[in-house]
C-alpha atoms as a PDB file:
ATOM      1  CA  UNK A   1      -0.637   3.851  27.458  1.00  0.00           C
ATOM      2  CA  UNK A   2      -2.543   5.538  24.494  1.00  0.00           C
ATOM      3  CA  UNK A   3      -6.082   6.543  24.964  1.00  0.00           C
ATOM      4  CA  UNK A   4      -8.052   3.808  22.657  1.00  0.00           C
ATOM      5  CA  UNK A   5     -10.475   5.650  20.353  1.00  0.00           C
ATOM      6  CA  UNK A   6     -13.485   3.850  19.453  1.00  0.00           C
ATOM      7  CA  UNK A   7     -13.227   2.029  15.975  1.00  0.00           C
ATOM      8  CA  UNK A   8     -16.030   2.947  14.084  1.00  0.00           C
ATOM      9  CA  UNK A   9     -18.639   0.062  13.786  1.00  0.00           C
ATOM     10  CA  UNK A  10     -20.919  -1.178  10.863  1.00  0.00           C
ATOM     11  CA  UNK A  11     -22.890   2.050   9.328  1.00  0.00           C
ATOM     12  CA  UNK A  12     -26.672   2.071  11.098  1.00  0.00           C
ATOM     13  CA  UNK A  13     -28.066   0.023   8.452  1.00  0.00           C
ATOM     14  CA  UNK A  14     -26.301  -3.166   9.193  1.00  0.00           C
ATOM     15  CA  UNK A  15     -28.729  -5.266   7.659  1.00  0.00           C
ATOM     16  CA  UNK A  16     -28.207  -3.920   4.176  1.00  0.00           C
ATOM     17  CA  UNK A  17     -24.244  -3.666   4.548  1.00  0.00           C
ATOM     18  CA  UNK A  18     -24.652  -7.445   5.175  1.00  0.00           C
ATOM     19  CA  UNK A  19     -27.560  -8.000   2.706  1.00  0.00           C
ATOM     20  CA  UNK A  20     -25.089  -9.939   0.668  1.00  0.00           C
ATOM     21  CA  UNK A  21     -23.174 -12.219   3.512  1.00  0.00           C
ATOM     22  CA  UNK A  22     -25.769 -15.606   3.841  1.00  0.00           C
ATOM     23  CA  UNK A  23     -27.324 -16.189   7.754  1.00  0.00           C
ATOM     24  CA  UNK A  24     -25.046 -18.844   8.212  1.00  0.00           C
ATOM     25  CA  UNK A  25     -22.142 -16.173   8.030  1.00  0.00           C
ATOM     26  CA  UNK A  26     -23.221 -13.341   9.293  1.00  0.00           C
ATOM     27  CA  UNK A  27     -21.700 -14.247  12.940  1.00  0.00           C
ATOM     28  CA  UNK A  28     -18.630 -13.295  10.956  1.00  0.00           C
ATOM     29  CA  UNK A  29     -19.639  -9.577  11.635  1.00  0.00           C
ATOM     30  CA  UNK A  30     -21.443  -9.132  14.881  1.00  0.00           C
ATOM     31  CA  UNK A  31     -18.454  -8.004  17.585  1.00  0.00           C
ATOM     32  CA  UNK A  32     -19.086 -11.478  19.839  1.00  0.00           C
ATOM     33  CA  UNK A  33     -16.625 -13.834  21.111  1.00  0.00           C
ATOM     34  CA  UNK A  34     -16.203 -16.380  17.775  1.00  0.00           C
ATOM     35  CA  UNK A  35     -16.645 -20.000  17.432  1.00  0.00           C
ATOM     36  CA  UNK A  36     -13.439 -21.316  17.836  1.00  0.00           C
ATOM     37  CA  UNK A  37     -11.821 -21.137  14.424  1.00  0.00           C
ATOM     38  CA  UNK A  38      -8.240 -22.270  13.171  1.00  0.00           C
ATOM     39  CA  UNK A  39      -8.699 -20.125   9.996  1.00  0.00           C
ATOM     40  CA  UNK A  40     -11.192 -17.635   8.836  1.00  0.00           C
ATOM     41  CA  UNK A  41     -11.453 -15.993   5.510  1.00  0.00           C
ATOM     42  CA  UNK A  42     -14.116 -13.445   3.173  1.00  0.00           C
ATOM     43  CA  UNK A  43     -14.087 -12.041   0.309  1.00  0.00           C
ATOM     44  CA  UNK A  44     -15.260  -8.191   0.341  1.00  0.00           C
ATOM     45  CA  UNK A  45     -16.033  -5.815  -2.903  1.00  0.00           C
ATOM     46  CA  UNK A  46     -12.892  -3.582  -3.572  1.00  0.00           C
ATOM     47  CA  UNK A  47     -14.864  -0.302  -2.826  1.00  0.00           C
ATOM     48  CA  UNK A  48     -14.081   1.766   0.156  1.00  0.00           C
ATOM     49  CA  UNK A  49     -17.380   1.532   1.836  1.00  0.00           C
ATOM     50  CA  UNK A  50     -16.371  -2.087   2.613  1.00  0.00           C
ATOM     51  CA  UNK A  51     -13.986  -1.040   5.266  1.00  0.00           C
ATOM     52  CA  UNK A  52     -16.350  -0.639   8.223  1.00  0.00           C
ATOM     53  CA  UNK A  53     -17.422  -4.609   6.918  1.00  0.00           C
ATOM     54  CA  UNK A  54     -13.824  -5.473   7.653  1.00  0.00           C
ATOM     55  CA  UNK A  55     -13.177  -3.829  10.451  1.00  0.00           C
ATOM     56  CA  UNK A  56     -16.439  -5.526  11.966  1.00  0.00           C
ATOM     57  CA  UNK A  57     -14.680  -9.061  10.425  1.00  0.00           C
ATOM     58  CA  UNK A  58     -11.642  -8.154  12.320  1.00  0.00           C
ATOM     59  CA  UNK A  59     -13.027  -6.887  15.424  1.00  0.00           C
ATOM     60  CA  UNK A  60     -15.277  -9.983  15.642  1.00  0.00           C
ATOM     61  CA  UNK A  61     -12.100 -12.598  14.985  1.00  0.00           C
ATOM     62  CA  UNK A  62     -10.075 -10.759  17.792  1.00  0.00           C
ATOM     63  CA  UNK A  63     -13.608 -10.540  20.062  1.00  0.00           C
ATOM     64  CA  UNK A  64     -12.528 -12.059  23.559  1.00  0.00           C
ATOM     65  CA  UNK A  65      -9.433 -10.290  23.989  1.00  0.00           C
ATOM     66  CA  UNK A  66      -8.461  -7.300  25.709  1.00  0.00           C
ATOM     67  CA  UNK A  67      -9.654  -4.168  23.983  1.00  0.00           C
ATOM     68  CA  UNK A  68      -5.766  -2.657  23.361  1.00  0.00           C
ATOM     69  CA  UNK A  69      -5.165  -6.042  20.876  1.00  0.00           C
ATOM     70  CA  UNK A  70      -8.474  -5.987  19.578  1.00  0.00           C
ATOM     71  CA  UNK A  71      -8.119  -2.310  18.703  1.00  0.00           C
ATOM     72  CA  UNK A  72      -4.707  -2.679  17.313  1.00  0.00           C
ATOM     73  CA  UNK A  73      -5.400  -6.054  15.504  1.00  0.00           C
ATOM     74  CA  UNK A  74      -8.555  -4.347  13.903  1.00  0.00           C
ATOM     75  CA  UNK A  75      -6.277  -0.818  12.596  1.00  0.00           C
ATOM     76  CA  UNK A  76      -3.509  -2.743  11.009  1.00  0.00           C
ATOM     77  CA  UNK A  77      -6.118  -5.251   9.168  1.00  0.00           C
ATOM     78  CA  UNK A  78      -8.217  -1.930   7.709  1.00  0.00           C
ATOM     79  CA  UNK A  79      -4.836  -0.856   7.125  1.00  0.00           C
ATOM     80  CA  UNK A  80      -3.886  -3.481   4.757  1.00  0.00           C
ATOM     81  CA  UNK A  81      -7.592  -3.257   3.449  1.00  0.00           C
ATOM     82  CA  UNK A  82      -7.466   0.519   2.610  1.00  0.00           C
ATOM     83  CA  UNK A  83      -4.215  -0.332   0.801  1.00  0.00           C
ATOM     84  CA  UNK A  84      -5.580  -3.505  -1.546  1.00  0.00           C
ATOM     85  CA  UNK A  85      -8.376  -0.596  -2.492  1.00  0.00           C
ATOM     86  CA  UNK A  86      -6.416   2.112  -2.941  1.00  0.00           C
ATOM     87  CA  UNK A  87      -2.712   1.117  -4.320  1.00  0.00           C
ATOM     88  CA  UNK A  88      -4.277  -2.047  -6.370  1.00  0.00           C
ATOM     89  CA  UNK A  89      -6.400  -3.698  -9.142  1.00  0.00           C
ATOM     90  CA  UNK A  90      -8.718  -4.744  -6.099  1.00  0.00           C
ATOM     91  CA  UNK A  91      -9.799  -1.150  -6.175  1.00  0.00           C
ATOM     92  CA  UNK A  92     -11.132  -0.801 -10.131  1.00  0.00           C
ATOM     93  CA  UNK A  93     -14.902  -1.369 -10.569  1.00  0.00           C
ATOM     94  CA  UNK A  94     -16.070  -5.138 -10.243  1.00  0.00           C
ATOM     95  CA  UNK A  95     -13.047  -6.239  -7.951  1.00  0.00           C
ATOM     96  CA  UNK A  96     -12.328  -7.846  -4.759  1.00  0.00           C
ATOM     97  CA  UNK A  97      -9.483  -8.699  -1.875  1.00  0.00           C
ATOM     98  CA  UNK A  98      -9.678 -11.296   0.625  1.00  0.00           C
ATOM     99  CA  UNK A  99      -8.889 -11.303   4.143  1.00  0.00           C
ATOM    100  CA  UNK A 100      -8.175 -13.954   6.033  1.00  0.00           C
ATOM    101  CA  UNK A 101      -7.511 -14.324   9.675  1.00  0.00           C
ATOM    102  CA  UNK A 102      -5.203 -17.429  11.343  1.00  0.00           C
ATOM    103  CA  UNK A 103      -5.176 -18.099  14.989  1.00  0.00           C
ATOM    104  CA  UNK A 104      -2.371 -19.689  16.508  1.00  0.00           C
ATOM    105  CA  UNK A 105      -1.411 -20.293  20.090  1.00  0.00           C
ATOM    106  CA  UNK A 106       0.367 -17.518  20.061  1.00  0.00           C
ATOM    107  CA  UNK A 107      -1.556 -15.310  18.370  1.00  0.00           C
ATOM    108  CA  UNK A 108      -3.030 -14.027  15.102  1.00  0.00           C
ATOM    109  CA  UNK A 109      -2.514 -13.459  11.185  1.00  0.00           C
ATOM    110  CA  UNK A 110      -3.831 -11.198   9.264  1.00  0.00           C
ATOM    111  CA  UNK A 111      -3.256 -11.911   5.615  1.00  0.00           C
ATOM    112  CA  UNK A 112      -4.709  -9.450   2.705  1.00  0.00           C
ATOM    113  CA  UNK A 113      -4.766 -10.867  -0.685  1.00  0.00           C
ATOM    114  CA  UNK A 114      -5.656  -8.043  -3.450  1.00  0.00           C
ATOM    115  CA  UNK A 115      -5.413  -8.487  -7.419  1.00  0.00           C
ATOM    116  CA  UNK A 116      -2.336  -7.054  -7.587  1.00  0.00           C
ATOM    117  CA  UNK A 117      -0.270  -3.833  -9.120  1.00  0.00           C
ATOM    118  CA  UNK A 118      -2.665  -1.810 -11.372  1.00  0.00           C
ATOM    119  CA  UNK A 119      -1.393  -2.151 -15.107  1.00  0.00           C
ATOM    120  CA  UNK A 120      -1.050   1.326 -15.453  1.00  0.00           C
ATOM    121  CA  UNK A 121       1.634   1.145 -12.426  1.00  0.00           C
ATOM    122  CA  UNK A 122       3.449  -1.718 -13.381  1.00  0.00           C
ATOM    123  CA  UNK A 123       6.954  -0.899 -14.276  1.00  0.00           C
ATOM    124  CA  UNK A 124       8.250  -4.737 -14.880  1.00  0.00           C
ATOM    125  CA  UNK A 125       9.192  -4.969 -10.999  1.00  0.00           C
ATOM    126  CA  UNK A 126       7.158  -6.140  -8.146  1.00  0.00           C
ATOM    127  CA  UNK A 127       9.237  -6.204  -5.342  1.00  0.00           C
ATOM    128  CA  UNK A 128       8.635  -6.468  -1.988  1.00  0.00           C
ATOM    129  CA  UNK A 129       6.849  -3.916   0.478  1.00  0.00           C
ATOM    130  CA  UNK A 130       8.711  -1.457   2.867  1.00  0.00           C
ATOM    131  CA  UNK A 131       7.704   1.014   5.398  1.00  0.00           C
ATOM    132  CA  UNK A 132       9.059   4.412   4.795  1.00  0.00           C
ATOM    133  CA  UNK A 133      12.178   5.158   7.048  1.00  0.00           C
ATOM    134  CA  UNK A 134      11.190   6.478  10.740  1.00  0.00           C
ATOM    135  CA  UNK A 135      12.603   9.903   9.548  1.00  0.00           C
ATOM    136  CA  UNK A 136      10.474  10.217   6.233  1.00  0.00           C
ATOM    137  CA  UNK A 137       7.254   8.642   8.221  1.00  0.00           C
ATOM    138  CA  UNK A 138       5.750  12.483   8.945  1.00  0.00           C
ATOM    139  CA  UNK A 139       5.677  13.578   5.574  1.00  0.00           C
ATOM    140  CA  UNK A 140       5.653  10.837   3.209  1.00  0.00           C
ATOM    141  CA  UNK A 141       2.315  10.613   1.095  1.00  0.00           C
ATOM    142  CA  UNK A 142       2.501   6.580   1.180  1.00  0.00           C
ATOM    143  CA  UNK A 143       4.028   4.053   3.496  1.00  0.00           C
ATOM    144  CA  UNK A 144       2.917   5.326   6.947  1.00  0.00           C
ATOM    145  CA  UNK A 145       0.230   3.004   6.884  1.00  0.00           C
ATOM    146  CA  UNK A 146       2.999   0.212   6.542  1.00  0.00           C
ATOM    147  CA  UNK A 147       4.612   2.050   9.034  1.00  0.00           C
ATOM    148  CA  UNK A 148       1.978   1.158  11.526  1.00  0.00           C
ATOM    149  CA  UNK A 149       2.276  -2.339  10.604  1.00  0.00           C
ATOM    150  CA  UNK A 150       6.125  -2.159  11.202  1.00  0.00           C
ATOM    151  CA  UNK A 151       5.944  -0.574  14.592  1.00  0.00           C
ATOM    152  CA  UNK A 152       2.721  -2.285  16.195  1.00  0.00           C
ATOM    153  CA  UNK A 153       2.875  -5.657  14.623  1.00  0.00           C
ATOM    154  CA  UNK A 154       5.179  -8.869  15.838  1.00  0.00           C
ATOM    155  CA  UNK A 155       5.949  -9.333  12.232  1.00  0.00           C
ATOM    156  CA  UNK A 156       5.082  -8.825   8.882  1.00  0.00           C
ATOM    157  CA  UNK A 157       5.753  -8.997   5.306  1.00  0.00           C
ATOM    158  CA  UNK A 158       4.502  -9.766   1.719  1.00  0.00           C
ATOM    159  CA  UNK A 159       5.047 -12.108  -0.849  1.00  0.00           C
ATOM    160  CA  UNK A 160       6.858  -9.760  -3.671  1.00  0.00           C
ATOM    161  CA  UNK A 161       4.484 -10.474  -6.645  1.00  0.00           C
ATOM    162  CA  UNK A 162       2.941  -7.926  -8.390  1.00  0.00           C
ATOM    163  CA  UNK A 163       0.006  -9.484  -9.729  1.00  0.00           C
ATOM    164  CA  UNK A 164      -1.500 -11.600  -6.930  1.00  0.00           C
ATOM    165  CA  UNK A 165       0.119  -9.551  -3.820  1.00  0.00           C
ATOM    166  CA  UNK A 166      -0.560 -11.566  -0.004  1.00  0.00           C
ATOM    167  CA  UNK A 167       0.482  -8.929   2.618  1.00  0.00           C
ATOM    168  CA  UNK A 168      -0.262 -10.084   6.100  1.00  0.00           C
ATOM    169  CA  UNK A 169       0.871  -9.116   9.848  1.00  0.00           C
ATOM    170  CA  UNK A 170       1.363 -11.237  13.052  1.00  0.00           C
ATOM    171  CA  UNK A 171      -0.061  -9.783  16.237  1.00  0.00           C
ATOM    172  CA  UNK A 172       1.104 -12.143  19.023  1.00  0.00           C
ATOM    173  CA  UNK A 173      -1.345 -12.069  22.042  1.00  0.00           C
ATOM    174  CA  UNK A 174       0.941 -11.000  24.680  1.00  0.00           C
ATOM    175  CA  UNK A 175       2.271  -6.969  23.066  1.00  0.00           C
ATOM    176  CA  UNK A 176       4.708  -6.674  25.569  1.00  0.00           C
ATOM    177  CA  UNK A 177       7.055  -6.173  23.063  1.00  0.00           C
ATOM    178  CA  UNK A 178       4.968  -4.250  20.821  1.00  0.00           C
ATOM    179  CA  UNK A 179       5.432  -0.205  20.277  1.00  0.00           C
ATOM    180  CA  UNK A 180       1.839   0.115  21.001  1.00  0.00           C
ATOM    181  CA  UNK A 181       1.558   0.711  24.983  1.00  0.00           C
ATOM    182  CA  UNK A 182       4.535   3.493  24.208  1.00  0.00           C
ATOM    183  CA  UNK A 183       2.604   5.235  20.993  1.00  0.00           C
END
């Protein structure tokens, strides 16, 4: 079983990262077990310095379980965070992605909703997402994020449009099948 490295937390100054999330929310970000919750959802500025925000969002919706699935839960959903910011429209100045967690009995969703391809990447196809092949995963520049998602998720996918792209993951409670204990 992998060593689990600590995911970093909320920078020191909580209070002003969360300045802008009301009191009645901010239980959204503090690490505890949650309310019970069918679905939960926020929408965070498309700016890299909201990643430690969602992985705080994440952490706190998987809160309660053991630490390998909250871990894992928490690195895919940054993962699909990083990407809305980086690869999408989400990431140019004024814009925004949503993330929004499902629980079922079985376990949870992770869906990442971003504003889609950048104009000055569209090439009149959207398509759907795919991890780079196991063989290219070492050296490719892109895709071994979605890699991740392919090897430590239950399942995954996206919806295949380029201008309002949804990609989420399933991480079923019990990993046993997971490539996670063997990473």
């Amino acid at each position: 079983m992998p060593t689990l490295v600590a995911v970093p937390t909320l920078i020191k100054n909580e209070d002003r990262v969360l300045e802008r999330v009301p009191d009645e929310y901010r239980h959204y970000f503090n690490g505890r077990v949650p309310v019970p919750f069918t679905k939960r959802r926020w929408e965070f500025d498309g700016e890299p310095v909201s990643v430690p925000m969602v992985r705080a969002f994440l952490e706190t919706c998987a809160a309660g379980r053991d630490p390998d699935y909250q871990y894992v839960l928490t690195l895919l959903g940054a993962e699909l965070a990083t990407n809305a910011i980086r690869h999408s429209r989400s990431g140019e100045p004024g814009q925004t992605f949503v993330v929004r967690v499902d629980r079922g009995p079985n376990g949870l969703t992770v869906t990442c909703r971003d504003n889609g391809t950048p104009v000055s990447a569209l090439k009149g196809e959207g398509g759907q997402l795919f991890a780079s092949p196991p063989e290219e995963r070492l050296t490719a520049e892109d895709g071994r994020g979605l890699a991740l998602i392919d090897s430590f998720a239950t399942a995954w996918g996206d919806n295949g449009h380029p201008s309002i792209r949804k990609v989420w993951f399933h991480l079923a409670y019990d990993m046993t099948g997971s490539s996670w204990p063997a990473a």
